[in-house]
PDB file of N, CA and C in Angstrom:
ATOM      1  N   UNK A   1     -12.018  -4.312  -4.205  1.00  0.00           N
ATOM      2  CA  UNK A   1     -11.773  -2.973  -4.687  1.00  0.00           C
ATOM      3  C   UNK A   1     -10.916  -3.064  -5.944  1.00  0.00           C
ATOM      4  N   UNK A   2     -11.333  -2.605  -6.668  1.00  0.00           N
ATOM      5  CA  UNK A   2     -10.297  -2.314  -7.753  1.00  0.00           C
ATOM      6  C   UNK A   2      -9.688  -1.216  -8.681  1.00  0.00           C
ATOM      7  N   UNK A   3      -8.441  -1.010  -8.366  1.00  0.00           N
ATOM      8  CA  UNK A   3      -7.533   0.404  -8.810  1.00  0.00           C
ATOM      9  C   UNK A   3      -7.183   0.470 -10.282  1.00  0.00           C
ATOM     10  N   UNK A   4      -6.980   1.610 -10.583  1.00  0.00           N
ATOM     11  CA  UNK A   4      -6.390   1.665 -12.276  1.00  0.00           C
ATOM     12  C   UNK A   4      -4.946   2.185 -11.916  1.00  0.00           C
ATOM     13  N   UNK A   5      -4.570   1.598 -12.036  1.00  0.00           N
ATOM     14  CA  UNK A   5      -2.655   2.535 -12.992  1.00  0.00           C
ATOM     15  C   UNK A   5      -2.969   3.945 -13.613  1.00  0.00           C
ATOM     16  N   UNK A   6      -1.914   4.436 -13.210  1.00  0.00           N
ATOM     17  CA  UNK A   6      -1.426   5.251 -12.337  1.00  0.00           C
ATOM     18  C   UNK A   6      -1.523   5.844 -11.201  1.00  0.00           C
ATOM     19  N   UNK A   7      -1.011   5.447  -9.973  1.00  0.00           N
ATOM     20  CA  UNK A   7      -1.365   6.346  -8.602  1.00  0.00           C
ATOM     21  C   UNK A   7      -1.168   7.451  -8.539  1.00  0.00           C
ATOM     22  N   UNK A   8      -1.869   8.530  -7.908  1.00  0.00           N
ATOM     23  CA  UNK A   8      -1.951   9.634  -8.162  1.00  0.00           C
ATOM     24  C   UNK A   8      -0.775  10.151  -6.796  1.00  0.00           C
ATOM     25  N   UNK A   9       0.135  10.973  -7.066  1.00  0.00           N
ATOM     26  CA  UNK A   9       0.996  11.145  -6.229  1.00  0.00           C
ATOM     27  C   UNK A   9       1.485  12.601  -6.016  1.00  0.00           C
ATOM     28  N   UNK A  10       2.006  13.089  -4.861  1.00  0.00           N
ATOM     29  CA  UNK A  10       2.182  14.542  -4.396  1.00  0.00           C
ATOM     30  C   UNK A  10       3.878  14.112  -4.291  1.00  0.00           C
ATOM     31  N   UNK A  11       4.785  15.091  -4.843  1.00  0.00           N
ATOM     32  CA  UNK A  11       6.089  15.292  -4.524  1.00  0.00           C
ATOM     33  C   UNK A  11       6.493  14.591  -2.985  1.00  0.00           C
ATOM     34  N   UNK A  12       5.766  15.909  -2.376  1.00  0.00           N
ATOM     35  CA  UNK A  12       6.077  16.191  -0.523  1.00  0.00           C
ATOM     36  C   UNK A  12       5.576  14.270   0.474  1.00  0.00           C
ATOM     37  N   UNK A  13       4.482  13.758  -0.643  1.00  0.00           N
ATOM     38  CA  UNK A  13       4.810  12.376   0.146  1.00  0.00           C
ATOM     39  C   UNK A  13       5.413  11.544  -0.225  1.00  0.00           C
ATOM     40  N   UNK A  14       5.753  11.522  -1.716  1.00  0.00           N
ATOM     41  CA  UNK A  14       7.250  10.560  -2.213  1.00  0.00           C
ATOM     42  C   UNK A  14       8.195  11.025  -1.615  1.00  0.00           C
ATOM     43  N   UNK A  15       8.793  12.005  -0.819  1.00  0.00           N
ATOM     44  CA  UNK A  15       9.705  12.769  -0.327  1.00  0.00           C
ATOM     45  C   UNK A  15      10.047  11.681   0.913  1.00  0.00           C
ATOM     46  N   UNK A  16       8.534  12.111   1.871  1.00  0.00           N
ATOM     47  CA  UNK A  16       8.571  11.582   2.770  1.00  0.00           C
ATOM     48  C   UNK A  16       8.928  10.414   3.021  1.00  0.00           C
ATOM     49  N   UNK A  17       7.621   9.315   1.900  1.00  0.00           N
ATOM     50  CA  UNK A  17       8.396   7.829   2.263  1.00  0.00           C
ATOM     51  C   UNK A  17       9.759   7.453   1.776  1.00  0.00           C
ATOM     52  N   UNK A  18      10.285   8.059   1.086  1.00  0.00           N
ATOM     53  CA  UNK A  18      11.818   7.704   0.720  1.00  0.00           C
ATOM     54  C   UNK A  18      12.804   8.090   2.075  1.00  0.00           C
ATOM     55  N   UNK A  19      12.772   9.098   2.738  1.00  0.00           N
ATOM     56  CA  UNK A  19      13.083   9.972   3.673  1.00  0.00           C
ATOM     57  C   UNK A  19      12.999   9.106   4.845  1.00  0.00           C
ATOM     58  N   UNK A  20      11.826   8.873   5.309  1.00  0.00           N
ATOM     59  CA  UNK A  20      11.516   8.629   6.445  1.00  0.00           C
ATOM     60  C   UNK A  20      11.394   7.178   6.999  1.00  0.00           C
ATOM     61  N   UNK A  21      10.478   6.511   5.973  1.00  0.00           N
ATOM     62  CA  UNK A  21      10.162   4.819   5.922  1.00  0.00           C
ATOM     63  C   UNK A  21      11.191   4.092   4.967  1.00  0.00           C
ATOM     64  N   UNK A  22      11.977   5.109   4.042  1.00  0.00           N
ATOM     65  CA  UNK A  22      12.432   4.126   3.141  1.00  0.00           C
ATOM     66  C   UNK A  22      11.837   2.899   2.352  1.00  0.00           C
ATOM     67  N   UNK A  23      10.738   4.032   2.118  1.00  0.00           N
ATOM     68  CA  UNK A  23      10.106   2.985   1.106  1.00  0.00           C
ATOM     69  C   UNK A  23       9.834   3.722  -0.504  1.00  0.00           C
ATOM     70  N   UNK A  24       9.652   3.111  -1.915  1.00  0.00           N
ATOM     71  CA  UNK A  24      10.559   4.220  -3.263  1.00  0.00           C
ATOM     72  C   UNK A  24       8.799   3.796  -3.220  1.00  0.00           C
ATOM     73  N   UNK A  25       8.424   4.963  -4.327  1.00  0.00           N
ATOM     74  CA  UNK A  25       7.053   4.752  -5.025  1.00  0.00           C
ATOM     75  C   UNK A  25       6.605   3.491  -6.171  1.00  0.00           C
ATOM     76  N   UNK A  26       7.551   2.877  -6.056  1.00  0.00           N
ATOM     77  CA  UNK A  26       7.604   1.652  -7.375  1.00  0.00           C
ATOM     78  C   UNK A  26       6.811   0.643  -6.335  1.00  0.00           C
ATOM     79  N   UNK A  27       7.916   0.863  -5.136  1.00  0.00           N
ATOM     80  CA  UNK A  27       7.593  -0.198  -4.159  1.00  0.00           C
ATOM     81  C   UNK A  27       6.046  -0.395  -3.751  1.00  0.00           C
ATOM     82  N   UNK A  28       5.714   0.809  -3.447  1.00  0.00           N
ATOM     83  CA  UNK A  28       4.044   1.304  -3.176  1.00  0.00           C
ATOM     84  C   UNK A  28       3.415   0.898  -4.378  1.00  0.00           C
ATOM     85  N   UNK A  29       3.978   0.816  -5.594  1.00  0.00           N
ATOM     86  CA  UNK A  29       2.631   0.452  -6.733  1.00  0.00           C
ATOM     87  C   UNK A  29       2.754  -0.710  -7.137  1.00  0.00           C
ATOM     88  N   UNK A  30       3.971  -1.665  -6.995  1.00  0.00           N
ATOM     89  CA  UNK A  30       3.916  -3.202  -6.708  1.00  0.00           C
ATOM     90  C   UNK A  30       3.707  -3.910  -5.504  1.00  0.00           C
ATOM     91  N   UNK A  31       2.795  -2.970  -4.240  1.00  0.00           N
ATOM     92  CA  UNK A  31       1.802  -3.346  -3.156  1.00  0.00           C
ATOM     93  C   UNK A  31       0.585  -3.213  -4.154  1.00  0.00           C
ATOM     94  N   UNK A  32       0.292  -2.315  -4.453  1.00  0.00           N
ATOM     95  CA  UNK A  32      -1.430  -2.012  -5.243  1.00  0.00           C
ATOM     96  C   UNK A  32      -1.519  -3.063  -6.100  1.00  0.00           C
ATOM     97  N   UNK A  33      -0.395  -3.472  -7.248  1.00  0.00           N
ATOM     98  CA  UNK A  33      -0.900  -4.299  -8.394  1.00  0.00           C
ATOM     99  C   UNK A  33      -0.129  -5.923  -8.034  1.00  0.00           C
ATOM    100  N   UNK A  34       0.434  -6.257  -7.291  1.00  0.00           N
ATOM    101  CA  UNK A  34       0.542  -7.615  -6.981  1.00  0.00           C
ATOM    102  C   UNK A  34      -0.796  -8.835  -6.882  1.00  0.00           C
ATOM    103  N   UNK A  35      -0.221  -9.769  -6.705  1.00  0.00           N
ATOM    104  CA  UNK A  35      -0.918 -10.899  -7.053  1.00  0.00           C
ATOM    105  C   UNK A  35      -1.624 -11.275  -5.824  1.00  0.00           C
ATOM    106  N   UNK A  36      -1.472 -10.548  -4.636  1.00  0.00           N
ATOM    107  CA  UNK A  36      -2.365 -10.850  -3.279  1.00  0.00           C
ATOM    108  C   UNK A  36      -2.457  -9.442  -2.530  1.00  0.00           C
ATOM    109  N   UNK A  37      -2.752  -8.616  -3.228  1.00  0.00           N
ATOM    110  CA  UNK A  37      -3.286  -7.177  -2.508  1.00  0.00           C
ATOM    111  C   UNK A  37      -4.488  -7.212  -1.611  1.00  0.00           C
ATOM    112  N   UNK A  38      -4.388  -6.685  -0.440  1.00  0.00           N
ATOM    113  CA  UNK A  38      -5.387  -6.556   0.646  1.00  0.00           C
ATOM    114  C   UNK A  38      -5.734  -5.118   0.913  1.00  0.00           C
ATOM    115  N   UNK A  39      -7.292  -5.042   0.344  1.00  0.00           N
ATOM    116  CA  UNK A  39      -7.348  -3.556   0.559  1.00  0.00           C
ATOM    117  C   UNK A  39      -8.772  -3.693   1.917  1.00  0.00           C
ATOM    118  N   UNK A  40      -8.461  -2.630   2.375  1.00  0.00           N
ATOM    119  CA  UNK A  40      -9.361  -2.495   4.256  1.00  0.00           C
ATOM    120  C   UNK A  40     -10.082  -0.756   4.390  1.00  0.00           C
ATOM    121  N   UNK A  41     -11.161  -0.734   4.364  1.00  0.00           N
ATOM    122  CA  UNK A  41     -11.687   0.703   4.370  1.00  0.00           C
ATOM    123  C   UNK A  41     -11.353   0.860   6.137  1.00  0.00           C
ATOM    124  N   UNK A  42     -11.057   2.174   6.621  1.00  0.00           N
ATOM    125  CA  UNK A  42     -10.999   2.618   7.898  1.00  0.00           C
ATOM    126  C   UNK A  42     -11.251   4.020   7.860  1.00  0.00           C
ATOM    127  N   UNK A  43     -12.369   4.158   8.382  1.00  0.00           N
ATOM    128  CA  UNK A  43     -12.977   5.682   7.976  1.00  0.00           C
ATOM    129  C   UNK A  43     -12.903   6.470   6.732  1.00  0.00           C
ATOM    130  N   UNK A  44     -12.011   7.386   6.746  1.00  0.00           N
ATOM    131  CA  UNK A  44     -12.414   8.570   5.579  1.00  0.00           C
ATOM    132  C   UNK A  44     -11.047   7.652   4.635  1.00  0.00           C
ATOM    133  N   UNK A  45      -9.891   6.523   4.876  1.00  0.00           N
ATOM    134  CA  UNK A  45      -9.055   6.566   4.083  1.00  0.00           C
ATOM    135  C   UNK A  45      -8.694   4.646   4.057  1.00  0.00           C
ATOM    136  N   UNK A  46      -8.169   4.432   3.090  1.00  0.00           N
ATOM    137  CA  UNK A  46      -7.797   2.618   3.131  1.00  0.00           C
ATOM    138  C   UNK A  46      -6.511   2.277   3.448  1.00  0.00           C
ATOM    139  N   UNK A  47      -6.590   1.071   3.926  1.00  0.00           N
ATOM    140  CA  UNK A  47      -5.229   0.643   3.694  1.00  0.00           C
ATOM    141  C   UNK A  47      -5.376  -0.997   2.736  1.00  0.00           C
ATOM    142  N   UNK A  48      -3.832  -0.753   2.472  1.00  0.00           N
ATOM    143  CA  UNK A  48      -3.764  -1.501   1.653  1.00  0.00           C
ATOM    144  C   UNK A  48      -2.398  -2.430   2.205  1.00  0.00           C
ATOM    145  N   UNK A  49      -2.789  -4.120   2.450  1.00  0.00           N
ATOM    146  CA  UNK A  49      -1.636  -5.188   2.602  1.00  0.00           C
ATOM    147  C   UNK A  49      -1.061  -5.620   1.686  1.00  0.00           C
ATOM    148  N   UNK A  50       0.258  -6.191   1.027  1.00  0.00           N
ATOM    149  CA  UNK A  50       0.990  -6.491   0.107  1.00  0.00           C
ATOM    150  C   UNK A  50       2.257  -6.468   0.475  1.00  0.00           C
ATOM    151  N   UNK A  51       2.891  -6.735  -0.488  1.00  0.00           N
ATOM    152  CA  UNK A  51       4.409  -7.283  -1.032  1.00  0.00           C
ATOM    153  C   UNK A  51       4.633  -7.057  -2.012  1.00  0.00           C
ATOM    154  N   UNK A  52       6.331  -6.427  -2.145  1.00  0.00           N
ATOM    155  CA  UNK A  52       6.631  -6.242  -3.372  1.00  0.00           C
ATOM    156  C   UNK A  52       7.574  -7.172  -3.758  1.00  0.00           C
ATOM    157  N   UNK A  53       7.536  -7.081  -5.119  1.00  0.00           N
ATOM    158  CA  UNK A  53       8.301  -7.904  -5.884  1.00  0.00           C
ATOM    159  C   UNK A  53       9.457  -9.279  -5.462  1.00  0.00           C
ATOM    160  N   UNK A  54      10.338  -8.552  -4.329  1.00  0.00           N
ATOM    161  CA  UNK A  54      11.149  -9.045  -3.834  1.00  0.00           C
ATOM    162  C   UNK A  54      10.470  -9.403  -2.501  1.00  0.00           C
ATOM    163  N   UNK A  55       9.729  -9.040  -2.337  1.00  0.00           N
ATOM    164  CA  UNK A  55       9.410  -9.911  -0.888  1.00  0.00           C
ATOM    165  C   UNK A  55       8.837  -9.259   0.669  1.00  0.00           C
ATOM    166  N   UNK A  56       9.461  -7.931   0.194  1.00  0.00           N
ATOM    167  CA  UNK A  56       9.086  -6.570   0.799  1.00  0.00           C
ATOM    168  C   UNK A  56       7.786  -6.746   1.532  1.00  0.00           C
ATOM    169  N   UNK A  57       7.061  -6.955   2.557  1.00  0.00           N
ATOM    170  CA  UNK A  57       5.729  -6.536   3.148  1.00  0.00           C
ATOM    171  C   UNK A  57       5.737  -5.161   3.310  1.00  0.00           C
ATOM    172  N   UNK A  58       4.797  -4.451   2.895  1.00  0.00           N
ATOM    173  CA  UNK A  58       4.268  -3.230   3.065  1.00  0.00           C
ATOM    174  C   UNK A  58       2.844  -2.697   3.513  1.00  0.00           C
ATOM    175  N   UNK A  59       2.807  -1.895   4.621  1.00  0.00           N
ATOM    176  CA  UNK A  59       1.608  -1.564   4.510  1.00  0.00           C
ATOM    177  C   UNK A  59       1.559  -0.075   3.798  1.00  0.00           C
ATOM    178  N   UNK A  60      -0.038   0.377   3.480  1.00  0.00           N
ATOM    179  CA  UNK A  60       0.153   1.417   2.390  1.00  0.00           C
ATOM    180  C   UNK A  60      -1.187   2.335   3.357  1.00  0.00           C
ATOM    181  N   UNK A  61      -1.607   3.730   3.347  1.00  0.00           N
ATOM    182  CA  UNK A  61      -2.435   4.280   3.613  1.00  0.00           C
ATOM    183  C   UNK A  61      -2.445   5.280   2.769  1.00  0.00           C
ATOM    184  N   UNK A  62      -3.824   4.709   2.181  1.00  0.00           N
ATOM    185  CA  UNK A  62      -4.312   5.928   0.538  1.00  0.00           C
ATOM    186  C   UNK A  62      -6.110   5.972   0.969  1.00  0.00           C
ATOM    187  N   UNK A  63      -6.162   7.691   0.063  1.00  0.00           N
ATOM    188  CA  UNK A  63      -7.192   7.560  -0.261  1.00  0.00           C
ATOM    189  C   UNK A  63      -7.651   7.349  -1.606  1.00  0.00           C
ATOM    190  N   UNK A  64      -9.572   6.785  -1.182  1.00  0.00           N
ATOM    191  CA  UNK A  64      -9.400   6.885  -2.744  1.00  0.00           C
ATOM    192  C   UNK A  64      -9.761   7.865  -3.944  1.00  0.00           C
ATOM    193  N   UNK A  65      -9.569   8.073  -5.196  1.00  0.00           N
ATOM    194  CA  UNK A  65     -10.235   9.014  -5.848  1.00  0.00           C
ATOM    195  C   UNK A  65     -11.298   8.274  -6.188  1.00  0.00           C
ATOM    196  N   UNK A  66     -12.045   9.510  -7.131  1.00  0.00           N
ATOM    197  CA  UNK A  66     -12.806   9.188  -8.452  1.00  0.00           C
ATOM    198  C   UNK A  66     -12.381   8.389  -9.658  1.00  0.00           C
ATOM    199  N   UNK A  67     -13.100   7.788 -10.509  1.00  0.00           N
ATOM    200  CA  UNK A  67     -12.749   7.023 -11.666  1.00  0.00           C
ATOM    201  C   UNK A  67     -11.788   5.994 -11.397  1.00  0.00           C
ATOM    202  N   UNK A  68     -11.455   5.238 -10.165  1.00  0.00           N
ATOM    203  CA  UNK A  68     -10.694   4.174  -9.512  1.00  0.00           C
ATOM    204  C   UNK A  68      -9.152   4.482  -9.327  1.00  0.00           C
ATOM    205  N   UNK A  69      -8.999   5.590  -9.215  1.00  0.00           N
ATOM    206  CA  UNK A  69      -7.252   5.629  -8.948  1.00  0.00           C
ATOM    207  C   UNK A  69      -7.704   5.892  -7.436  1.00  0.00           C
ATOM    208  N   UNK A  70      -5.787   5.808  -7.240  1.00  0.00           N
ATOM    209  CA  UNK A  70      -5.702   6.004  -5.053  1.00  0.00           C
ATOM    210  C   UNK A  70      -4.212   6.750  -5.322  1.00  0.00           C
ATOM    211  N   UNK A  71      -4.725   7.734  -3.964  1.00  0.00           N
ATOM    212  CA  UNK A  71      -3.809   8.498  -4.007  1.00  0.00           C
ATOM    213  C   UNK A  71      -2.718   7.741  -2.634  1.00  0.00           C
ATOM    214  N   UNK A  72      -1.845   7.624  -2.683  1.00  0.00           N
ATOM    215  CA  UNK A  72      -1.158   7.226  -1.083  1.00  0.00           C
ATOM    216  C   UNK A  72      -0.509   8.505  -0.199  1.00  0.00           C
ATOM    217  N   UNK A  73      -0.924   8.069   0.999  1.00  0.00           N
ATOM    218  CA  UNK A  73      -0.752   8.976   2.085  1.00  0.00           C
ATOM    219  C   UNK A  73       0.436   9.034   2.720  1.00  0.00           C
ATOM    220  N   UNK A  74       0.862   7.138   2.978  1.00  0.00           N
ATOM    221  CA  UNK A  74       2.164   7.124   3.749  1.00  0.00           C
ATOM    222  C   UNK A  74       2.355   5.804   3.436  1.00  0.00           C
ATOM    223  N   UNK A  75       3.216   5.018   3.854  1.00  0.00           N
ATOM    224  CA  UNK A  75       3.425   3.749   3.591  1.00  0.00           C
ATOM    225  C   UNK A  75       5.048   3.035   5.063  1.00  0.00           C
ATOM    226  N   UNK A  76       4.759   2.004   4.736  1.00  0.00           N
ATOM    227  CA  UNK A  76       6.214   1.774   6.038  1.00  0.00           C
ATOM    228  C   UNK A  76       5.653   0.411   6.015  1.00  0.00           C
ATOM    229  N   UNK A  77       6.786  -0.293   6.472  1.00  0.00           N
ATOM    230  CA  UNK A  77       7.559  -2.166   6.648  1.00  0.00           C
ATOM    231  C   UNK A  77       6.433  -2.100   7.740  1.00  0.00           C
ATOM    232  N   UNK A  78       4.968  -3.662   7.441  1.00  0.00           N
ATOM    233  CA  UNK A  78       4.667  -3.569   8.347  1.00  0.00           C
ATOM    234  C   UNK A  78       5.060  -4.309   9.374  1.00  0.00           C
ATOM    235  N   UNK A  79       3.881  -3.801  10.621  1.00  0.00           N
ATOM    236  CA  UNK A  79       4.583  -4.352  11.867  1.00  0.00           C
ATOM    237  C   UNK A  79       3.961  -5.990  12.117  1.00  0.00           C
ATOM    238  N   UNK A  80       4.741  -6.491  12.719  1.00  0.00           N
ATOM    239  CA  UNK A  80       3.845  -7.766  13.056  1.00  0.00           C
ATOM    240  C   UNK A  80       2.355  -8.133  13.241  1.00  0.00           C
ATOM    241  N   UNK A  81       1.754  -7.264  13.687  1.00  0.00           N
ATOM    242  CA  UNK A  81       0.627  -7.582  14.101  1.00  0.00           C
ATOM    243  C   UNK A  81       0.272  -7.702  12.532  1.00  0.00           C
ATOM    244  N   UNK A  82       0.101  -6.399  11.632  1.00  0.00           N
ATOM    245  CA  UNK A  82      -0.131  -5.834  10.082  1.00  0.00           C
ATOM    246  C   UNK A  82       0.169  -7.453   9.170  1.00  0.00           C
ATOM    247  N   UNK A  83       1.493  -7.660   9.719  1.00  0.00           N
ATOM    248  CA  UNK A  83       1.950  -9.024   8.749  1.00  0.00           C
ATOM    249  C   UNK A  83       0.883  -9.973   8.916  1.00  0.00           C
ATOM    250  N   UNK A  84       1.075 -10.469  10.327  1.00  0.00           N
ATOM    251  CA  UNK A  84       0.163 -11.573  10.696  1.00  0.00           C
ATOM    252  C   UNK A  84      -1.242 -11.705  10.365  1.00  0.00           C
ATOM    253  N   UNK A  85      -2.016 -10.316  10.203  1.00  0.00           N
ATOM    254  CA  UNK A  85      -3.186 -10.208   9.823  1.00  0.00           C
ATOM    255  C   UNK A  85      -3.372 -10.564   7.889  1.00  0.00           C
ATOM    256  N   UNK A  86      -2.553  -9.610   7.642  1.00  0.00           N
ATOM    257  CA  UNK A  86      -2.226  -9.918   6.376  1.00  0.00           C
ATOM    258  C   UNK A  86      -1.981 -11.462   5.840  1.00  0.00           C
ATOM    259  N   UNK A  87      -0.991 -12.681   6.343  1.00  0.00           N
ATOM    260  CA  UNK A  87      -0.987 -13.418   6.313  1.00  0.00           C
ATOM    261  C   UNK A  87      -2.585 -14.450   6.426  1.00  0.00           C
ATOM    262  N   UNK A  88      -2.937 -14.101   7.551  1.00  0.00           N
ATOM    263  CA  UNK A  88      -4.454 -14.765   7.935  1.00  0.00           C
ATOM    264  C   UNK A  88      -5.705 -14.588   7.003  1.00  0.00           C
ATOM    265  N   UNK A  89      -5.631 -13.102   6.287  1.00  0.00           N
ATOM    266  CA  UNK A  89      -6.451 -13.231   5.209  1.00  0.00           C
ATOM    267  C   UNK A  89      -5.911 -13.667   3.885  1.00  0.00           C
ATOM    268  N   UNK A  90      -5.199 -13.836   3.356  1.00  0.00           N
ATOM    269  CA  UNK A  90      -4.429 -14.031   2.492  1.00  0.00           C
ATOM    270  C   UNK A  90      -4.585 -15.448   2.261  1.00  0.00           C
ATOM    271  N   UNK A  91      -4.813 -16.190   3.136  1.00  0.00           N
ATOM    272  CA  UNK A  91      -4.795 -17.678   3.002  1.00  0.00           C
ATOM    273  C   UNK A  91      -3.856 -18.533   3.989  1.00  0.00           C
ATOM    274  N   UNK A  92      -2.992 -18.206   4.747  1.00  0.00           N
ATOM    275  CA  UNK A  92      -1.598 -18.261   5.812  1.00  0.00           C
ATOM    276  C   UNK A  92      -0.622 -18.796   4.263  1.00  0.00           C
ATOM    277  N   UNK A  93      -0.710 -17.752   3.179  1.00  0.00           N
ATOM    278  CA  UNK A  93       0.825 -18.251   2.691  1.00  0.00           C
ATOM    279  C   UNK A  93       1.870 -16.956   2.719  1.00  0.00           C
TER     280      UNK A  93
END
């Protein structure tokens, strides 16, 4: 899959993940454009595996638009299982 810069974003869910998951929107767009992004269709919306900058695992749930942008839905530290999977496609690094 491949995304363009800029993610398309709503106030009320940057709100949220800062709020709730403690996770900033920078963090969410250095999951999308990193050097081992894992993107997974699951019905009507994707998710997306990564790490940010510092080391951060994140999982991400966006949909996508038109003309290759993604909008994100929610995001949060994933859980083990999320890591481990992530890890396994990734290559185990």
């Amino acid at each position: 899959m491949r995304l363009d810069p800029p993610l398309v974003w709503e106030q009320q869910i940057m709100g949220k993940l800062l709020q709730k998951h403690k996770v900033t929107p920078e963090e969410v767009e250095e999951v999308f454009f990193d050097d081992w992004p894992h993107f997974k269709k699951h019905e009507e919306v994707y998710h997306a595996y990564g790490q940010t900058l510092p080391g951060r695992y994140l999982f991400v749930v966006f949909l996508s638009l038109d003309g290759g942008k993604a909008k994100p839905i929610t995001a949060y530290e994933m859980t083990r299982k999320q890591r481990n999977y992530y890890q396994r496609v990734k290559g185990g690094n």
